[in-house]
PDB file of N, CA and C in Angstrom:
ATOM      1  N   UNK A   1      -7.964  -7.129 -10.061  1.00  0.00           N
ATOM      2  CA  UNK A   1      -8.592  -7.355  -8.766  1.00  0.00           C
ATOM      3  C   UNK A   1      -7.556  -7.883  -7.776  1.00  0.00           C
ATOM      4  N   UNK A   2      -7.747  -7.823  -6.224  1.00  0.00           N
ATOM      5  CA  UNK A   2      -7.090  -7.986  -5.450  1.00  0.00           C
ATOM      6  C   UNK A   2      -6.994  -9.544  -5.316  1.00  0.00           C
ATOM      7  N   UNK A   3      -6.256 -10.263  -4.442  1.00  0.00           N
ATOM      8  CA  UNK A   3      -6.507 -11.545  -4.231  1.00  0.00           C
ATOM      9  C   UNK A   3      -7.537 -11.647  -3.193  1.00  0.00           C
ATOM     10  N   UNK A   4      -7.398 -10.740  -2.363  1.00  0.00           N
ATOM     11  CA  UNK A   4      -8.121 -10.973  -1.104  1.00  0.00           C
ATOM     12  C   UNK A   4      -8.846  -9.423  -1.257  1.00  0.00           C
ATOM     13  N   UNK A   5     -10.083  -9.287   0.369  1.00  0.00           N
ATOM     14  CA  UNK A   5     -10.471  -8.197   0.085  1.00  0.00           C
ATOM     15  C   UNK A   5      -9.848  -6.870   0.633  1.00  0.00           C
ATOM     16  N   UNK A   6      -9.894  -5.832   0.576  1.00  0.00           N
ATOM     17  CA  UNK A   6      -8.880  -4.986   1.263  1.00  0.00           C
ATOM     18  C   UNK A   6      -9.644  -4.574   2.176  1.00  0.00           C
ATOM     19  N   UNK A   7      -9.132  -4.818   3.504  1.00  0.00           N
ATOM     20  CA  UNK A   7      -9.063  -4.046   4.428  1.00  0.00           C
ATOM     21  C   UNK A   7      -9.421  -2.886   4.994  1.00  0.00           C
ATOM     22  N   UNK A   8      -7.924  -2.093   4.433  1.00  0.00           N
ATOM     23  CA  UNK A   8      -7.817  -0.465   4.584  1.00  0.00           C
ATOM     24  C   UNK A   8      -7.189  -0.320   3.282  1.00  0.00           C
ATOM     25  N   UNK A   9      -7.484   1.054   3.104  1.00  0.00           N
ATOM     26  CA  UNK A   9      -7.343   2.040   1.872  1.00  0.00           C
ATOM     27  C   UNK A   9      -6.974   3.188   2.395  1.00  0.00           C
ATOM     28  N   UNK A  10      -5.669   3.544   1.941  1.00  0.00           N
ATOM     29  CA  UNK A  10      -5.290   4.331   2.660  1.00  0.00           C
ATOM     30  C   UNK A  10      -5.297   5.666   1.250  1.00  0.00           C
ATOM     31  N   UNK A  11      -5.763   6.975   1.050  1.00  0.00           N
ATOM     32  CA  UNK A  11      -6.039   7.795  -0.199  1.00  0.00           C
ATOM     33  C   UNK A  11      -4.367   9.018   0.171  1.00  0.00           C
ATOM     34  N   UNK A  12      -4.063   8.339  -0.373  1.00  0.00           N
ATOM     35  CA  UNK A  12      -2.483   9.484  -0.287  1.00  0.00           C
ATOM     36  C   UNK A  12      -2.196   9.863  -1.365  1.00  0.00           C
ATOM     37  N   UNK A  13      -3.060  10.642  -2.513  1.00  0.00           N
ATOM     38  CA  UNK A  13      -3.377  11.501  -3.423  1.00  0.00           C
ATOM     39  C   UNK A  13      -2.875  12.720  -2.606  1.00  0.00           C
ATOM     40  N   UNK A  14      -1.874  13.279  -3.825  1.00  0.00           N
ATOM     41  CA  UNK A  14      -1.019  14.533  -3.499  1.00  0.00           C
ATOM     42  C   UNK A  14      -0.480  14.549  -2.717  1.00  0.00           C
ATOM     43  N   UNK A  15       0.585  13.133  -1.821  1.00  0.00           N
ATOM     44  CA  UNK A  15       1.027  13.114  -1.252  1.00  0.00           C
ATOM     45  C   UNK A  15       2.684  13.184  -1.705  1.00  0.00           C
ATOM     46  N   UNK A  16       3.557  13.444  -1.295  1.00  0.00           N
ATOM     47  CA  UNK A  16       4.858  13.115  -2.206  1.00  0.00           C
ATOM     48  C   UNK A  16       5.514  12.453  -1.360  1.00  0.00           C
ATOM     49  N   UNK A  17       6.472  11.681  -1.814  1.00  0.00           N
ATOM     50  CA  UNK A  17       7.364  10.922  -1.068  1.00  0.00           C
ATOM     51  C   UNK A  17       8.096  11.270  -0.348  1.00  0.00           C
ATOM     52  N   UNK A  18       8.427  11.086   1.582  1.00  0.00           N
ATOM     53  CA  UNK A  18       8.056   9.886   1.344  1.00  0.00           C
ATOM     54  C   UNK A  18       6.784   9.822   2.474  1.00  0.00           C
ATOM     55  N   UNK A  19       5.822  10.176   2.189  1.00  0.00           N
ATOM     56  CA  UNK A  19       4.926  10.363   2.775  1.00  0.00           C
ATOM     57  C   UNK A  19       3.782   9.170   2.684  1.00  0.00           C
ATOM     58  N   UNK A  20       3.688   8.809   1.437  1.00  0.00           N
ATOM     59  CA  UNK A  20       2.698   7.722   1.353  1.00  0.00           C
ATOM     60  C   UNK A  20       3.289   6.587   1.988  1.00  0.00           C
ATOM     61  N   UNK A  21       4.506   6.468   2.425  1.00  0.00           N
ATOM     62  CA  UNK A  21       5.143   5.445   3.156  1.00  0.00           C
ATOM     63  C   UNK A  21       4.964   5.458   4.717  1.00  0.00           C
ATOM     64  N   UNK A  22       4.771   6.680   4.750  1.00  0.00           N
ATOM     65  CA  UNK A  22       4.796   6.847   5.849  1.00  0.00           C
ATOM     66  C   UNK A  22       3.412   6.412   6.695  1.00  0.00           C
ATOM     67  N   UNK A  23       2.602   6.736   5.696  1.00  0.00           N
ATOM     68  CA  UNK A  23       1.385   6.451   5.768  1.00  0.00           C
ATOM     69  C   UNK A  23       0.996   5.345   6.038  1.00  0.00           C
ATOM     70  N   UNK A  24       1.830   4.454   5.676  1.00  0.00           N
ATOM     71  CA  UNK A  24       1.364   2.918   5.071  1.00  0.00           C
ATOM     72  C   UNK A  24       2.371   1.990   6.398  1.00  0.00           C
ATOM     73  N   UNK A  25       3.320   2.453   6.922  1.00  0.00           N
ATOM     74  CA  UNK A  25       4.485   2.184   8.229  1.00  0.00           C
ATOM     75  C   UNK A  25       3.471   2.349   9.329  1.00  0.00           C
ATOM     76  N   UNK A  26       2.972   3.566   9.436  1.00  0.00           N
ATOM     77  CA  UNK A  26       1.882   3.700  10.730  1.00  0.00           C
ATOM     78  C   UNK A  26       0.209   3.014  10.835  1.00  0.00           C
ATOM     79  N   UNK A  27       0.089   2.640   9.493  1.00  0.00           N
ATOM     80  CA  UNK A  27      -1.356   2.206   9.453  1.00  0.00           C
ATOM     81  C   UNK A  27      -1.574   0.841   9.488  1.00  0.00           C
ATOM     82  N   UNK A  28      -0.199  -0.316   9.042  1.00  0.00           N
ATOM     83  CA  UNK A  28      -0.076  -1.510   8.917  1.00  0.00           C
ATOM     84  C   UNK A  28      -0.110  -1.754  10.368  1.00  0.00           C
ATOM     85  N   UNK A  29       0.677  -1.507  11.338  1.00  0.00           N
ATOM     86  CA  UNK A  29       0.234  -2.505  12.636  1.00  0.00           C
ATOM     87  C   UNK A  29      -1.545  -2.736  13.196  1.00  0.00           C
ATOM     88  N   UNK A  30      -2.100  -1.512  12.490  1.00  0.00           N
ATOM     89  CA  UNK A  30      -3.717  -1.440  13.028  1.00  0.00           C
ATOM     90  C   UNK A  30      -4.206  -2.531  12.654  1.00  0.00           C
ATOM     91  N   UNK A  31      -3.968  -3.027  11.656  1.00  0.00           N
ATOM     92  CA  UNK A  31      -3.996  -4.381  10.875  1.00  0.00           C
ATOM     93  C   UNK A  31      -3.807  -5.916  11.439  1.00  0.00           C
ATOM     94  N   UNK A  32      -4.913  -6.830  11.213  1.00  0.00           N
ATOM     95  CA  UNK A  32      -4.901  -8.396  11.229  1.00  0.00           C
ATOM     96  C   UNK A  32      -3.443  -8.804  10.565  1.00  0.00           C
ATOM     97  N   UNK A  33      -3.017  -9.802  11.033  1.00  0.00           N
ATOM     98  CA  UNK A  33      -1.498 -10.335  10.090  1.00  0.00           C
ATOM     99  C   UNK A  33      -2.766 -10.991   9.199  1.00  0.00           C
ATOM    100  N   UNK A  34      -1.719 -11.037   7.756  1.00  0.00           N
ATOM    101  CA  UNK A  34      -2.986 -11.379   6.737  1.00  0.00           C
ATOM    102  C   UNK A  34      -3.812 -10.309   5.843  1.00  0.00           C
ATOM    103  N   UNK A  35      -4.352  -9.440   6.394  1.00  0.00           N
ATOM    104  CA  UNK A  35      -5.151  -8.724   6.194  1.00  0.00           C
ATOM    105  C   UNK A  35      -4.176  -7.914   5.073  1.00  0.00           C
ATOM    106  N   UNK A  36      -4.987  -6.829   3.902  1.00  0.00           N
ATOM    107  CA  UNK A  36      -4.339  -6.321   3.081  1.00  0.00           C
ATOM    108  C   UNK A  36      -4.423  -4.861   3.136  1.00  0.00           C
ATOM    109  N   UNK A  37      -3.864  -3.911   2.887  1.00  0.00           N
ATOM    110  CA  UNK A  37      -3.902  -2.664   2.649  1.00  0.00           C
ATOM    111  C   UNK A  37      -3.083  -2.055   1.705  1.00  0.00           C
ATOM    112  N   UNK A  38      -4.424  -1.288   1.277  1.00  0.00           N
ATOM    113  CA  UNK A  38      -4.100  -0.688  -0.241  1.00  0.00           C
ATOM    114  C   UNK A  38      -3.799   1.082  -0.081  1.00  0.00           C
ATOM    115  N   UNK A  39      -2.960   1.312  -0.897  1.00  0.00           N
ATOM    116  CA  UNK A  39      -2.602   2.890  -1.030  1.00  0.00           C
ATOM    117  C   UNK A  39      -2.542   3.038  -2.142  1.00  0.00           C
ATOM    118  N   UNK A  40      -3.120   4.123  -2.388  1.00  0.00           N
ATOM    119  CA  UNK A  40      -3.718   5.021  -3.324  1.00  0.00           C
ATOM    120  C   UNK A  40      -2.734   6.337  -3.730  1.00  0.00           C
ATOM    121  N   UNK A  41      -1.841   6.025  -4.594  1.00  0.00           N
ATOM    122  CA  UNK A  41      -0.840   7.131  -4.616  1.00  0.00           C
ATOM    123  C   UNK A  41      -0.898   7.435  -6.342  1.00  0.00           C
ATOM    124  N   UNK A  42      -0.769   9.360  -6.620  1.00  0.00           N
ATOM    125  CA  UNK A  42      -0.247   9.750  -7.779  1.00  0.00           C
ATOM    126  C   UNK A  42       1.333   9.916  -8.211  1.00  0.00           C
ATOM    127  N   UNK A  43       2.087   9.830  -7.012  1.00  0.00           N
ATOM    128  CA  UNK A  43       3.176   9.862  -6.752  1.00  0.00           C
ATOM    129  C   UNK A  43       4.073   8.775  -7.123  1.00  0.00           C
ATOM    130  N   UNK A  44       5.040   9.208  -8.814  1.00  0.00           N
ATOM    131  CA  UNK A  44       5.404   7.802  -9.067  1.00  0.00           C
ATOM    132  C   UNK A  44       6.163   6.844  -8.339  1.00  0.00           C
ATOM    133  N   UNK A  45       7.073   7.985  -7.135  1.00  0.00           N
ATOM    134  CA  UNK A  45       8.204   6.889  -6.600  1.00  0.00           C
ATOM    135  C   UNK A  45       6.938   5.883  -6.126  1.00  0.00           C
ATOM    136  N   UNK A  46       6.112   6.030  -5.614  1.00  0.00           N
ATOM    137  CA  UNK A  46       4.893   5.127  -4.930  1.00  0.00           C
ATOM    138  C   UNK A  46       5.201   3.763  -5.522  1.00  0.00           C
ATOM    139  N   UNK A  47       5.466   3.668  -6.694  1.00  0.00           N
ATOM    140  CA  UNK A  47       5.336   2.219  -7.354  1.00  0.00           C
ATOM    141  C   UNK A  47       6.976   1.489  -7.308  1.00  0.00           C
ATOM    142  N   UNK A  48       7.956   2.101  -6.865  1.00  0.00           N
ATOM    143  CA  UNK A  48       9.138   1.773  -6.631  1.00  0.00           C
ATOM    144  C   UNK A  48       8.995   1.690  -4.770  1.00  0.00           C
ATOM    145  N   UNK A  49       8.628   2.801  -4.305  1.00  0.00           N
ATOM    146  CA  UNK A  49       8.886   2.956  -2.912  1.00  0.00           C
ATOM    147  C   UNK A  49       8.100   1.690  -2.130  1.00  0.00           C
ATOM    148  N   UNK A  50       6.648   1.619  -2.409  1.00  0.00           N
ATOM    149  CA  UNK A  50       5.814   0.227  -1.580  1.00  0.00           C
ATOM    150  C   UNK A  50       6.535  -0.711  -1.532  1.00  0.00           C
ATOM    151  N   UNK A  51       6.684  -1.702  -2.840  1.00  0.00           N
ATOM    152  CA  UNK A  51       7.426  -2.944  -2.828  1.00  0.00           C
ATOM    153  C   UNK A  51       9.022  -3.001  -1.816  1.00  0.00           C
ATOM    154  N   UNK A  52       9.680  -1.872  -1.899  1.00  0.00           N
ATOM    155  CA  UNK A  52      10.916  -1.963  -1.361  1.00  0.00           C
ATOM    156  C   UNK A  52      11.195  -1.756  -0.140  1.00  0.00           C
ATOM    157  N   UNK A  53       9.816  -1.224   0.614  1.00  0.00           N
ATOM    158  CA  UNK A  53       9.115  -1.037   1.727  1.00  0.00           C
ATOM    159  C   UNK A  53       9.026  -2.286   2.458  1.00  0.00           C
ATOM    160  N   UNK A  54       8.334  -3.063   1.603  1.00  0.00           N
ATOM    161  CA  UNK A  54       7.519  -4.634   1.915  1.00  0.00           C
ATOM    162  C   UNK A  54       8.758  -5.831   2.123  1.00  0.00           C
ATOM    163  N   UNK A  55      10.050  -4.870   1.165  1.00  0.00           N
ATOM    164  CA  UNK A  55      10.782  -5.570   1.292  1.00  0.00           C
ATOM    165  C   UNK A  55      12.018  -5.684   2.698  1.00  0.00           C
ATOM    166  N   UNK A  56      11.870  -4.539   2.881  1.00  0.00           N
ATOM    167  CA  UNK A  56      12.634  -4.004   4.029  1.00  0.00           C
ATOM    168  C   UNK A  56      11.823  -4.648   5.311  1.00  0.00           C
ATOM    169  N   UNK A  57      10.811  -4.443   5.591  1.00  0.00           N
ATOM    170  CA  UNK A  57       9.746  -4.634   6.479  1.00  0.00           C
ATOM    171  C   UNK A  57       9.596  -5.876   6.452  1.00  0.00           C
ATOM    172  N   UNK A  58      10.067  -7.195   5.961  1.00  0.00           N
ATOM    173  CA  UNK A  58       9.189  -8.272   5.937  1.00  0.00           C
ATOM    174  C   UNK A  58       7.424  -8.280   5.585  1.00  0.00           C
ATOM    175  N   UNK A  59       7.032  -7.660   4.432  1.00  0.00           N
ATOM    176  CA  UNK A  59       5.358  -7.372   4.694  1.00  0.00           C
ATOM    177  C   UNK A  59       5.471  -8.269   2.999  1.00  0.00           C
ATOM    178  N   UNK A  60       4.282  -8.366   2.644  1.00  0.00           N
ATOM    179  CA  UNK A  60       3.903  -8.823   1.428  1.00  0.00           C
ATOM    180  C   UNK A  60       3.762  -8.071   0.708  1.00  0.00           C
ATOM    181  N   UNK A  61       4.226  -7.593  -0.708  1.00  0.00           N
ATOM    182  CA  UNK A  61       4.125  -6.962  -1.921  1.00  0.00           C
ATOM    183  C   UNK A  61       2.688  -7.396  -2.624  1.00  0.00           C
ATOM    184  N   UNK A  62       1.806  -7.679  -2.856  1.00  0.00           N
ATOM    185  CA  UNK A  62       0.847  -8.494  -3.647  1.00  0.00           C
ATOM    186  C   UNK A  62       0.697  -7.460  -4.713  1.00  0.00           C
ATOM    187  N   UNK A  63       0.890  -6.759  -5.060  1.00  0.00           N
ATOM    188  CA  UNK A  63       1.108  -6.312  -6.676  1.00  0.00           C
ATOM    189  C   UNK A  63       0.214  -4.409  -6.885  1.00  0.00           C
ATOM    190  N   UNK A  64      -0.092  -4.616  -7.530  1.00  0.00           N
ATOM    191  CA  UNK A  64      -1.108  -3.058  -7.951  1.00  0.00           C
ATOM    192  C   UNK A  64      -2.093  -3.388  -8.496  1.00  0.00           C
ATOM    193  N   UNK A  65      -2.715  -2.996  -8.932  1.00  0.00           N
ATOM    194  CA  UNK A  65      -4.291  -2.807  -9.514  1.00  0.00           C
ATOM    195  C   UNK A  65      -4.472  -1.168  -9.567  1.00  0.00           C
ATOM    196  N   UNK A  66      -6.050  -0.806  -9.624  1.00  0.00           N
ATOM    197  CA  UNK A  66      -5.985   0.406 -10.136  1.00  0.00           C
ATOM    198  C   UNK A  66      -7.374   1.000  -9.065  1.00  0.00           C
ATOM    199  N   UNK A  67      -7.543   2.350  -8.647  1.00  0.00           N
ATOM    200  CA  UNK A  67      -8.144   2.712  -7.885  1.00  0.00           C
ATOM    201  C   UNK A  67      -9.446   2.963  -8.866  1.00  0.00           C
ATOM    202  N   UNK A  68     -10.570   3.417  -8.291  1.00  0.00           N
ATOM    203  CA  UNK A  68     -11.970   3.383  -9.650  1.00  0.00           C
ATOM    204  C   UNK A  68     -11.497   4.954  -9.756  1.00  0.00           C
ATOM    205  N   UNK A  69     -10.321   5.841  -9.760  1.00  0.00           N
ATOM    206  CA  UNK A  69     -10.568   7.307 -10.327  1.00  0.00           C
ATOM    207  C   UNK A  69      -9.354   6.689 -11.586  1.00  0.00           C
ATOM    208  N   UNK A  70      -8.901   5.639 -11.495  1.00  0.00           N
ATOM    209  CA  UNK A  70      -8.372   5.154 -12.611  1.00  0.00           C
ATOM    210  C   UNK A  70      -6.724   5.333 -12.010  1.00  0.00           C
ATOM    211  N   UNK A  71      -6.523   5.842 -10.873  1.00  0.00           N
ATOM    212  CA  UNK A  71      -4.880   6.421  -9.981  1.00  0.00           C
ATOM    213  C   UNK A  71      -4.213   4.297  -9.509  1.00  0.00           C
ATOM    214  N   UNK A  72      -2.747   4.194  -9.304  1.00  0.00           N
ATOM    215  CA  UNK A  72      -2.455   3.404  -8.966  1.00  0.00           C
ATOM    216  C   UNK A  72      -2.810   3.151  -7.618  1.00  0.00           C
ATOM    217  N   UNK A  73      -3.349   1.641  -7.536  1.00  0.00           N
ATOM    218  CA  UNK A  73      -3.552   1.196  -5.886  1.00  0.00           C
ATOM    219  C   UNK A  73      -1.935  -0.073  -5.901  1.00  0.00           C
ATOM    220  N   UNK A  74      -1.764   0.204  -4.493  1.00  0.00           N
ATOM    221  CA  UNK A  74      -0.480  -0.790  -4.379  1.00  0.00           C
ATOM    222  C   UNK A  74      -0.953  -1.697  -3.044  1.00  0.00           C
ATOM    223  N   UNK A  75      -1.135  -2.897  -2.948  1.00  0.00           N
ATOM    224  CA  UNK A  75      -1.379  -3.576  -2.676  1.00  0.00           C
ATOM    225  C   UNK A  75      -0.306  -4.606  -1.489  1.00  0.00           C
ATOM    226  N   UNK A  76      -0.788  -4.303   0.037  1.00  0.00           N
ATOM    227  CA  UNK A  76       0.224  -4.565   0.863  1.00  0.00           C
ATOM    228  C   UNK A  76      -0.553  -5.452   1.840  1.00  0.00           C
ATOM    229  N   UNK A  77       0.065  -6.955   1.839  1.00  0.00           N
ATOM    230  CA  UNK A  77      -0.689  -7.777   3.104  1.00  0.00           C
ATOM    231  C   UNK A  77       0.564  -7.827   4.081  1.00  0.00           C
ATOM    232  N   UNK A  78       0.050  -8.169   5.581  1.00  0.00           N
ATOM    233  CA  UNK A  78       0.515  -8.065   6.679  1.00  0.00           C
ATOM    234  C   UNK A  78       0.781  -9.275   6.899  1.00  0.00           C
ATOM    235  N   UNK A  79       2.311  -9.584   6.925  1.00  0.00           N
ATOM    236  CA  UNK A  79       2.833 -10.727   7.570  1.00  0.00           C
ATOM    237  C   UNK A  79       3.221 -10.863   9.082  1.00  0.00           C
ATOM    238  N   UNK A  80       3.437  -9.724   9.693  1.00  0.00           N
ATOM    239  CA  UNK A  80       4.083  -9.901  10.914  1.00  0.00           C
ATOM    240  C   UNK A  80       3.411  -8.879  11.858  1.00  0.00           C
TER     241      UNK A  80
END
């Protein structure tokens, strides 16, 4: 489970890299600072690419969990 509740969910199923990033670069400013958003990727760089994203960006990493089709959710709160 998340720490907090999510937000936005962003479904970037069959997306390839680096697209779910891209996804996740344009959808975070719509966003409360604080607030979390989750992406939904089959795409393994997804689980390397978010965090290093969060890291580049100043944003929060808060970890993964799992979407209910059982696909990785990656888990991104808004610091800035």
């Amino acid at each position: 489970m998340s720490p907090a509740p999510v937000a936005l969910e962003l479904d970037c199923r069959g997306r390839l890299c680096p697209l779910p990033i891209i996804d996740l670069a344009r959808a975070l400013p719509g966003l409360e600072v604080g607030a979390v958003l989750a992406v939904v990727a089959d795409d393994a760089a997804a689980r390397v690419d978010v965090p290093a994203w969060c890291r580049m960006r100043d944003q929060e990493y808060v970890g993964e969990d799992t979407a209910d089709d059982g696909l990785p959710r990656y888990l991104v709160r808004r610091r800035t």
